[in-house]
Protein backbone atom coordinates (compact mmCIF):
# COMPACT_ATOMS: atom_id res chain seq x y z
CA UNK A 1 0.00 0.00 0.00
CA UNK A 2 2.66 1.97 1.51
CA UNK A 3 4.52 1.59 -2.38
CA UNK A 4 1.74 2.55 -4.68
CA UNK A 5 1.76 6.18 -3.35
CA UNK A 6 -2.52 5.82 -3.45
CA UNK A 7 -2.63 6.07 -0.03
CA UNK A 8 -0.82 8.93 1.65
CA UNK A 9 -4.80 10.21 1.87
CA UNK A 10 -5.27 7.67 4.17
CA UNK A 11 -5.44 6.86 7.88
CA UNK A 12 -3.85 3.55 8.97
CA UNK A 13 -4.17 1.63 11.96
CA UNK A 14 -1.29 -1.49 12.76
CA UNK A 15 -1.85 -3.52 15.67
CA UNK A 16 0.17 -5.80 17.00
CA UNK A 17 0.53 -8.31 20.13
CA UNK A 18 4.04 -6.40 20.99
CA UNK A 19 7.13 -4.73 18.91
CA UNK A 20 9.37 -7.00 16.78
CA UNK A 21 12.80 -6.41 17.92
CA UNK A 22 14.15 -10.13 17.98
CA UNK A 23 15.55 -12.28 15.04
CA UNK A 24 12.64 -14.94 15.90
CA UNK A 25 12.05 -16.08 13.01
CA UNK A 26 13.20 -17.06 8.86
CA UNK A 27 11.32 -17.07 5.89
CA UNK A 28 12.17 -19.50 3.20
CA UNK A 29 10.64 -19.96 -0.48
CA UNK A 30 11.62 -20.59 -4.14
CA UNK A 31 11.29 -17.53 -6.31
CA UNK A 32 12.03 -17.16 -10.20
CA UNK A 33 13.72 -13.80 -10.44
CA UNK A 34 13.44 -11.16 -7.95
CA UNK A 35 10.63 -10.29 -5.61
CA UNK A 36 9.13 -7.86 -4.16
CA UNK A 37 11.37 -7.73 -0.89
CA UNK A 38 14.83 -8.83 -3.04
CA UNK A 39 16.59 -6.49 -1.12
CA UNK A 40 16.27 -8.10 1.85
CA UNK A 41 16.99 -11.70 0.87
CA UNK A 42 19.67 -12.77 3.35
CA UNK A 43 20.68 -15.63 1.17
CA UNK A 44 19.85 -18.08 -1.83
CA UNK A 45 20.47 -20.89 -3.50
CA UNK A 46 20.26 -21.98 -6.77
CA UNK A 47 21.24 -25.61 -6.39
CA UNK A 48 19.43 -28.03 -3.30
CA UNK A 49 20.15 -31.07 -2.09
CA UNK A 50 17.46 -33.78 -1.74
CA UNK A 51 18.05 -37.07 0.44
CA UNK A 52 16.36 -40.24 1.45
CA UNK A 53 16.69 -43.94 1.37
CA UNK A 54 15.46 -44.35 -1.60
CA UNK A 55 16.49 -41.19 -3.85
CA UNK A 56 19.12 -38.71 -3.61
CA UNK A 57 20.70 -35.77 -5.65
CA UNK A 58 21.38 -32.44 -6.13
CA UNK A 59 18.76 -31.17 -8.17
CA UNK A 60 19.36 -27.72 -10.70
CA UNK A 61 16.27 -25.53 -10.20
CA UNK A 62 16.31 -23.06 -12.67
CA UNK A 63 14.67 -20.87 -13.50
CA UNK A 64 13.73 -21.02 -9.35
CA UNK A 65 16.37 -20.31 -6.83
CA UNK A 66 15.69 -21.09 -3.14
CA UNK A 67 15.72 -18.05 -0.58
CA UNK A 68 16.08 -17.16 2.58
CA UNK A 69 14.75 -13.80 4.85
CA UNK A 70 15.55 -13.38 8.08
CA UNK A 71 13.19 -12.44 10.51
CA UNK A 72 14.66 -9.44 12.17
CA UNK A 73 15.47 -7.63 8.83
CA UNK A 74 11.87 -8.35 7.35
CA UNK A 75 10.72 -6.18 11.06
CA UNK A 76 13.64 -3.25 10.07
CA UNK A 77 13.15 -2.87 6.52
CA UNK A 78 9.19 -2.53 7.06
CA UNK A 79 9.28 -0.41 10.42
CA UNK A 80 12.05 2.21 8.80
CA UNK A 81 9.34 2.40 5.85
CA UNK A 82 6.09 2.54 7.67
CA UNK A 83 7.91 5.43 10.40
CA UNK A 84 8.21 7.85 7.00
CA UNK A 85 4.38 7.95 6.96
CA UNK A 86 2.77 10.07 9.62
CA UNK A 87 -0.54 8.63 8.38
CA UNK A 88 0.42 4.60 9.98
CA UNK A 89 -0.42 4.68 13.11
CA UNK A 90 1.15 1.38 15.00
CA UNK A 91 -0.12 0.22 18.06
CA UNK A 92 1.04 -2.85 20.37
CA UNK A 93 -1.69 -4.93 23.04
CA UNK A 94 -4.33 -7.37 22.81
CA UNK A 95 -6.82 -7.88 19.88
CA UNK A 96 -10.25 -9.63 21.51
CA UNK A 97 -13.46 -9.53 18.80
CA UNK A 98 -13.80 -7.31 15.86
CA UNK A 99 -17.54 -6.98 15.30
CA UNK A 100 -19.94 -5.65 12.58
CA UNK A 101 -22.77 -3.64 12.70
CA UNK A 102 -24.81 -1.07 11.33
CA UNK A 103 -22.78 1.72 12.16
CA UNK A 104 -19.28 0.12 11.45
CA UNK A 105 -17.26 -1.81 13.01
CA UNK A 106 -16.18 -1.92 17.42
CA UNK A 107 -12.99 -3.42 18.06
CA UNK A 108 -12.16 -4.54 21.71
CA UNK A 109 -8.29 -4.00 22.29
CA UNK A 110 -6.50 -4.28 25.66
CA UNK A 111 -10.09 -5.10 27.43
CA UNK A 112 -11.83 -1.65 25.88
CA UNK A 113 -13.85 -1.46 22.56
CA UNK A 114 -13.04 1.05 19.98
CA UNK A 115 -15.43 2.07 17.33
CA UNK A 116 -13.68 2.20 13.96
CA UNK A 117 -16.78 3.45 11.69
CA UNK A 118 -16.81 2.30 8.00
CA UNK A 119 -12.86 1.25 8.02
CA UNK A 120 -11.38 -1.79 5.74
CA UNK A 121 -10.71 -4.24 8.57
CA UNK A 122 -7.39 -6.90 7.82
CA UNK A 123 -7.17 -9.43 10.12
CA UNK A 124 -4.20 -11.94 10.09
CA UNK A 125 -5.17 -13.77 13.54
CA UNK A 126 -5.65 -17.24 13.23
CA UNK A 127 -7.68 -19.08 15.72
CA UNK A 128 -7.20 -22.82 15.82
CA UNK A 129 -10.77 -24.81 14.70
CA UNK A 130 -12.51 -26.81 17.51
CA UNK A 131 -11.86 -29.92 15.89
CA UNK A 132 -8.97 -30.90 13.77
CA UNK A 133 -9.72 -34.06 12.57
CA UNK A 134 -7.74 -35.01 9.41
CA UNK A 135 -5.18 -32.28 9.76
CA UNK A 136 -1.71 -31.91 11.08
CA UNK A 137 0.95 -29.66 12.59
CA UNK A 138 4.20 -28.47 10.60
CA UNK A 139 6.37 -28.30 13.58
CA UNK A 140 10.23 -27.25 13.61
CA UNK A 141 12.95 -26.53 15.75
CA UNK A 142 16.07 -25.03 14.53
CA UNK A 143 19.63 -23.82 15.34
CA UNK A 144 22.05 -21.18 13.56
CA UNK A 145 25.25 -23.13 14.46
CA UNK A 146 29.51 -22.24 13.74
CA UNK A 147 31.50 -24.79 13.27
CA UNK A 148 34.89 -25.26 14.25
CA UNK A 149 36.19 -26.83 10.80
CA UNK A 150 34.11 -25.74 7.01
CA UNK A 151 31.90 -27.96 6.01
CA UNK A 152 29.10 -26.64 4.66
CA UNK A 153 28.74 -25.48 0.42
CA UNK A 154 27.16 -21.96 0.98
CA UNK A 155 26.47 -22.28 -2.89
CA UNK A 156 23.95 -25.40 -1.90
CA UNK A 157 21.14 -26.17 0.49
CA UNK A 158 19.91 -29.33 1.87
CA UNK A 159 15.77 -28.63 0.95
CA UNK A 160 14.91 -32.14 2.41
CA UNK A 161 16.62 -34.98 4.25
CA UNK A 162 14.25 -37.81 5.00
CA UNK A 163 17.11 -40.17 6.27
CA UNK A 164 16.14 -39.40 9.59
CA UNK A 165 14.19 -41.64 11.86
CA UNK A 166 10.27 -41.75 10.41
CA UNK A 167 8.94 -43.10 14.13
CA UNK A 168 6.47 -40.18 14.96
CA UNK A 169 5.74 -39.74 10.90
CA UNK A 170 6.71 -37.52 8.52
CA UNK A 171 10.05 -35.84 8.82
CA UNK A 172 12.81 -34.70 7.77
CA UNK A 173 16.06 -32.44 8.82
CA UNK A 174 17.20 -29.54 6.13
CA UNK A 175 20.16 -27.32 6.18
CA UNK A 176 20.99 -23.66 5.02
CA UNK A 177 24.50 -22.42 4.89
CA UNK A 178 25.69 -18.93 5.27
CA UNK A 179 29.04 -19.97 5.36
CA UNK A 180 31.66 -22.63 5.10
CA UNK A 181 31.43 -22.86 8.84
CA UNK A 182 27.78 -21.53 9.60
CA UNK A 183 24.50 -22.62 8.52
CA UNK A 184 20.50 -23.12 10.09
CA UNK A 185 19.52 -26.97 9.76
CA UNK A 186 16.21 -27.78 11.41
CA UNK A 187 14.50 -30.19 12.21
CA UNK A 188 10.48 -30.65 10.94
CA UNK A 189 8.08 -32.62 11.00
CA UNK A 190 4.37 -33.28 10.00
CA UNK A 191 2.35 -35.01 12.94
CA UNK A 192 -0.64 -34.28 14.89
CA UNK A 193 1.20 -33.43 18.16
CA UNK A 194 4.25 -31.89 19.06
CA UNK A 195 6.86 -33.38 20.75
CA UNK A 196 8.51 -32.85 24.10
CA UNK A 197 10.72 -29.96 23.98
CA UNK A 198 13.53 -31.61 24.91
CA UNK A 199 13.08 -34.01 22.07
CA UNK A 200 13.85 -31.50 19.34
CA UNK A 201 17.27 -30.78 20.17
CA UNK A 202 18.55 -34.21 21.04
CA UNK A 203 17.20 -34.87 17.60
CA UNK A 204 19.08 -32.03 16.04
CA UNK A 205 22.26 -32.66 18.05
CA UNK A 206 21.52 -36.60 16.68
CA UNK A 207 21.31 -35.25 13.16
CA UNK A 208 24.57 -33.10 13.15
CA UNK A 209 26.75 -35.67 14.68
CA UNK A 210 25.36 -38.65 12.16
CA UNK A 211 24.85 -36.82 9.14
CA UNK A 212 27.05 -33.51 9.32
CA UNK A 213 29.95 -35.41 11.60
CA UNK A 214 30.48 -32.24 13.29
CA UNK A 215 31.26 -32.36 17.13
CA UNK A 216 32.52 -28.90 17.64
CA UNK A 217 30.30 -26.16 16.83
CA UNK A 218 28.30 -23.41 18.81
CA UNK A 219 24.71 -22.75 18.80
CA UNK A 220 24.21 -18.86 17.79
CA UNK A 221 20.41 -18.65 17.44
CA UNK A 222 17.40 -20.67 18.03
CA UNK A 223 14.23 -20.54 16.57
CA UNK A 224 10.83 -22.85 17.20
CA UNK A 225 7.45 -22.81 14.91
CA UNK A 226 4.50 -23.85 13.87
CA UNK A 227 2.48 -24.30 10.94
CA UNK A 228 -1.38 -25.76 10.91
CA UNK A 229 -1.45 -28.06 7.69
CA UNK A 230 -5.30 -28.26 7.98
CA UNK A 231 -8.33 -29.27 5.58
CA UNK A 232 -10.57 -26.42 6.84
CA UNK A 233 -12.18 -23.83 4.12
CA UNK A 234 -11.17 -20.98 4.88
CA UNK A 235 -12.89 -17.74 4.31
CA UNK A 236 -10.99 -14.16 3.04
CA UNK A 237 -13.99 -12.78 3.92
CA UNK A 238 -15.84 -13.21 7.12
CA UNK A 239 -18.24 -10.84 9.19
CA UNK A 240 -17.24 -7.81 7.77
CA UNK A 241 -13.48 -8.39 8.02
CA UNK A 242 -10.85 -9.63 5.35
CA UNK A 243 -9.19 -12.38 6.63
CA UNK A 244 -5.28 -12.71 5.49
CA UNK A 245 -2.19 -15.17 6.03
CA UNK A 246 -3.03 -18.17 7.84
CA UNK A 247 -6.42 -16.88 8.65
CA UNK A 248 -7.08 -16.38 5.45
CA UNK A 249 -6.15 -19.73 3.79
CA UNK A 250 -2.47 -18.92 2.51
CA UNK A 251 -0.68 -22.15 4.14
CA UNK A 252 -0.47 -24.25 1.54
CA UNK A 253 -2.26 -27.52 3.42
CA UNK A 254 -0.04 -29.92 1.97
CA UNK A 255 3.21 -28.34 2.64
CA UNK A 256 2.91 -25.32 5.17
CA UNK A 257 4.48 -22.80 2.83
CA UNK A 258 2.93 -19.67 3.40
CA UNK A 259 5.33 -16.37 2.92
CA UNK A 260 4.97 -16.71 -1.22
CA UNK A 261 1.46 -17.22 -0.92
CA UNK A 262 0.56 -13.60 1.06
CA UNK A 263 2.30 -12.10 -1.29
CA UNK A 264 0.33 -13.21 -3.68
CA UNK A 265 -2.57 -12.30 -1.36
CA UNK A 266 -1.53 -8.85 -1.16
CA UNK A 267 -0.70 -8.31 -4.71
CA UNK A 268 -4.22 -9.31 -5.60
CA UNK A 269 -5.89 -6.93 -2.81
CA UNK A 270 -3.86 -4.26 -4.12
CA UNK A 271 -5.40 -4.94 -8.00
CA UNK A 272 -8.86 -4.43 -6.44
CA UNK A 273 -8.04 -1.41 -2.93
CA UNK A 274 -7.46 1.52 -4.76
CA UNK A 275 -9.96 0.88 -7.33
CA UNK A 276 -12.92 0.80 -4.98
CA UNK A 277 -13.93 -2.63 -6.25
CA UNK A 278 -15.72 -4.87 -3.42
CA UNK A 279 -12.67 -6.81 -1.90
CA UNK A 280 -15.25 -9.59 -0.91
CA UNK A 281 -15.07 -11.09 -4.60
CA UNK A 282 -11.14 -11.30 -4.52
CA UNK A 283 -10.60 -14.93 -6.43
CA UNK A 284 -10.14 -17.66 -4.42
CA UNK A 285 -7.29 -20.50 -4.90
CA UNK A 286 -8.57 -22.51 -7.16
CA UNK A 287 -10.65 -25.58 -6.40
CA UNK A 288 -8.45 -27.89 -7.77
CA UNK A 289 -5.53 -27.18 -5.67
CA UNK A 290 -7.34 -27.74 -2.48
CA UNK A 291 -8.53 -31.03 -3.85
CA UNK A 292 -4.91 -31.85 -4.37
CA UNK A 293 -3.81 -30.73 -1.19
CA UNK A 294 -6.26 -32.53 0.74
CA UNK A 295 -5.82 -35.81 -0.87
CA UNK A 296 -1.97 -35.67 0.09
CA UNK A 297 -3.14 -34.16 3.46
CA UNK A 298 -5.28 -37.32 3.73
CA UNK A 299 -2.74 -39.47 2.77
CA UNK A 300 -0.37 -37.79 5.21
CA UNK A 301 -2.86 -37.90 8.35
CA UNK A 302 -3.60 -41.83 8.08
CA UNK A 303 0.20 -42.41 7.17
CA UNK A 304 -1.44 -44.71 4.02
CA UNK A 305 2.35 -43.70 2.10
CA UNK A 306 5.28 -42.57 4.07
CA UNK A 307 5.51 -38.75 3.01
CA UNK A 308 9.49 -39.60 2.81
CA UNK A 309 8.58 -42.10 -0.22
CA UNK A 310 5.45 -39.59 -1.67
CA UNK A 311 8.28 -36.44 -2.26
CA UNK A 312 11.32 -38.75 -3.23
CA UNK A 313 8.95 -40.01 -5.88
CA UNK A 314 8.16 -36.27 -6.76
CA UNK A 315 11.67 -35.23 -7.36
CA UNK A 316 12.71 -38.52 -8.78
CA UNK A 317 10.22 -38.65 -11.64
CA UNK A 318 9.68 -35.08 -12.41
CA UNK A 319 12.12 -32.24 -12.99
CA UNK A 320 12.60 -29.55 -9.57
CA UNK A 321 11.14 -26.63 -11.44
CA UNK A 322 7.87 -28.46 -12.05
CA UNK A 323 7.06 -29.89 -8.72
CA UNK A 324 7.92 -26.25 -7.24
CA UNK A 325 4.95 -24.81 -10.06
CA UNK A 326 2.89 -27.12 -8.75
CA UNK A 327 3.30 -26.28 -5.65
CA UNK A 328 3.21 -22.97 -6.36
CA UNK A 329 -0.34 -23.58 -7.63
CA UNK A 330 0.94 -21.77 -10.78
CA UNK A 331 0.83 -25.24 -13.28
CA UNK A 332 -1.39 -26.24 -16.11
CA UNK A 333 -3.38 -29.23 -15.67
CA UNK A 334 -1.57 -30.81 -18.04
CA UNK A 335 1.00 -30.36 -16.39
CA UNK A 336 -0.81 -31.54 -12.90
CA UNK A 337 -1.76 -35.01 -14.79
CA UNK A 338 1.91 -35.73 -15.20
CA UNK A 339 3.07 -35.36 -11.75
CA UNK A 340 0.15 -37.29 -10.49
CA UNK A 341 0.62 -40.00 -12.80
CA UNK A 342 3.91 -40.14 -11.47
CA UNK A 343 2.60 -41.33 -7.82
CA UNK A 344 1.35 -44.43 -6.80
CA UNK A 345 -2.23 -45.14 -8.24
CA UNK A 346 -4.06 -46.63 -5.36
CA UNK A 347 -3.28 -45.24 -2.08
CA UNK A 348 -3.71 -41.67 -3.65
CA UNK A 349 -7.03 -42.86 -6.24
CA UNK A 350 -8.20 -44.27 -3.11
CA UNK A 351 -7.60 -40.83 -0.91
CA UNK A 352 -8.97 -38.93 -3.49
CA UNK A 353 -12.18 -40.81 -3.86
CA UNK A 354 -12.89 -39.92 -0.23
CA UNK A 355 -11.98 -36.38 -0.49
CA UNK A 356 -14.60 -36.61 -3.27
CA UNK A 357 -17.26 -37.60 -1.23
């Protein structure tokens, strides 16, 4: 908003649950060419690793290359851009309900309700469903570590390394490096419940000792997160209130990749804002996609495939590019039918069939 120039008319309110002063956080994504916040790309790859029992290589991924933001300069490069505006007003507390009515719209913040009149509301608050039957948690721990010797190709990432133990179900260990002798590798997985806090790091610890055979390194930073991989419809519009991010159905349900997604979000909110045009018909992700999402979620949830064997098949029988379009939600359906007819028939004909009733 802040970059079209069409709204230095304009009063906005930011609220958030408290200032964002801590590195707490990393975005990663693929990305043909440059984005929208290039300048802030910490780092990128355009070669990644992928490894499991049954598959490995380094796979070229042109015309994509695989990127990395870091948390705390996301927070300074938008603060020292929204502070120029004396129009952005940012606020920090608690957010209870945001109702409709007649006369606009109350908002209770820090226990007292606010009447905002006929304001565009944004919410990006995501409240966890009641139930969450046939859905499951993308959960990851991970640690910025230095080693004592180089080891690690800053020219290549590891995107997925399934040769870790499969006991609690999908997972896998990836690594990032900055540096011959620093790099993030976390740990992830895709389960219904998360584990013991404890478990994460002996698990990490496990996985650089086995796999990196490094014994002398320090931890620098620490991060924890996580992502609902869920089957629920969600709704951009709600109440009188335009949901966004999570709330508004960017995860991608089969994955948990969200960053590329709100930016395509925003990018269509911003074709519709300035014209006036009702921001309750902004176009939905196609139909499709979900369907193919919740099939894999499905298949994921009742552990019918390993999700090790489902994405080593992916990469194994289709070039890197491709599966990252269709992830994307960006490929033809041509292009769809090929990579499904590259999985196994049943167990996903099968999932599908119930996703269809």
């Amino acid at each position: 908003m802040i970059r079209s120039g069409k709204f230095s008319d304009k009063k906005i309110l930011l609220i958030d649950r408290e200032p964002k002063t801590k590195n707490d956080r990393t975005w990663c994504f693929w990305e043909a060419g440059d984005g929208f916040f290039e300048e802030i790309v910490y780092r990128k790859w355009p070669r990644v690793d992928f490894m499991s029992d049954t598959f490995s290589d380094t796979l070229d991924i042109s015309p994509y290359e695989y990127k990395m933001i870091r948390g705390i300069d996301f927070y300074e490069y938008c603060f020292k851009e929204i502070n120029k505006h004396p129009g952005i007003e940012v606020v920090y507390g608690h957010v209870g309900q945001c109702v409709g009515h007649r006369d606009g719209y109350s908002l209770q913040f820090n226990s007292k309700m606010y009447q905002l009149g006929d304001a565009i509301v944004f919410n990006s608050i995501y409240n966890k469903p009641e139930t969450t039957k046939g859905s499951l948690l993308q959960h990851f721990k991970g640690w910025v570590i230095e080693s004592v010797k180089p080891v690690f190709d800053p020219d290549k990432a590891s995107l997925m390394d399934f040769r870790v133990h499969q006991q609690h179900g999908t997972t896998f260990a990836y690594v990032l490096p900055f540096s011959p002798n620093r790099a993030l590798v976390e740990y992830t997985l895709f389960t219904a419940q998360l584990l013991d806090p404890t478990q994460y790091d002996e698990e990490l610890r496990q996985y650089i000792h086995q796999f990196l055979h490094l014994t002398e390194y320090t931890i620098k930073e620490q991060e924890f997160g996580v992502i609902p991989m869920s089957r629920e419809k969600f709704t951009i519009f709600q109440n009188g209130v335009f949901n966004i991010g999570t709330a508004g159905g960017q995860t991608k349900a089969s994955s948990g990749y969200t960053f590329q997604f709100i930016q395509k979000q925003s990018d269509r909110i911003m074709e519709y804002l300035p014209s006036g045009a009702g921001l309750s018909i902004l176009p939905d992700t196609p139909t499709r996609f979900r369907f193919y999402d919740n099939t894999l979620l499905h298949i994921l949830v009742h552990n019918t495939l390993p999700g090790s064997r489902i994405f080593a098949t992916l990469f194994k029988k289709n070039k890197a590019s491709q599966v990252f379009k269709f992830l994307d939600n960006e490929s033809t359906l041509t292009e769809e039918l090929g990579i499904i007819s590259s999985l196994p028939t049943w167990p996903f004909l099968k999932a599908a069939l119930k996703q269809l009733r």
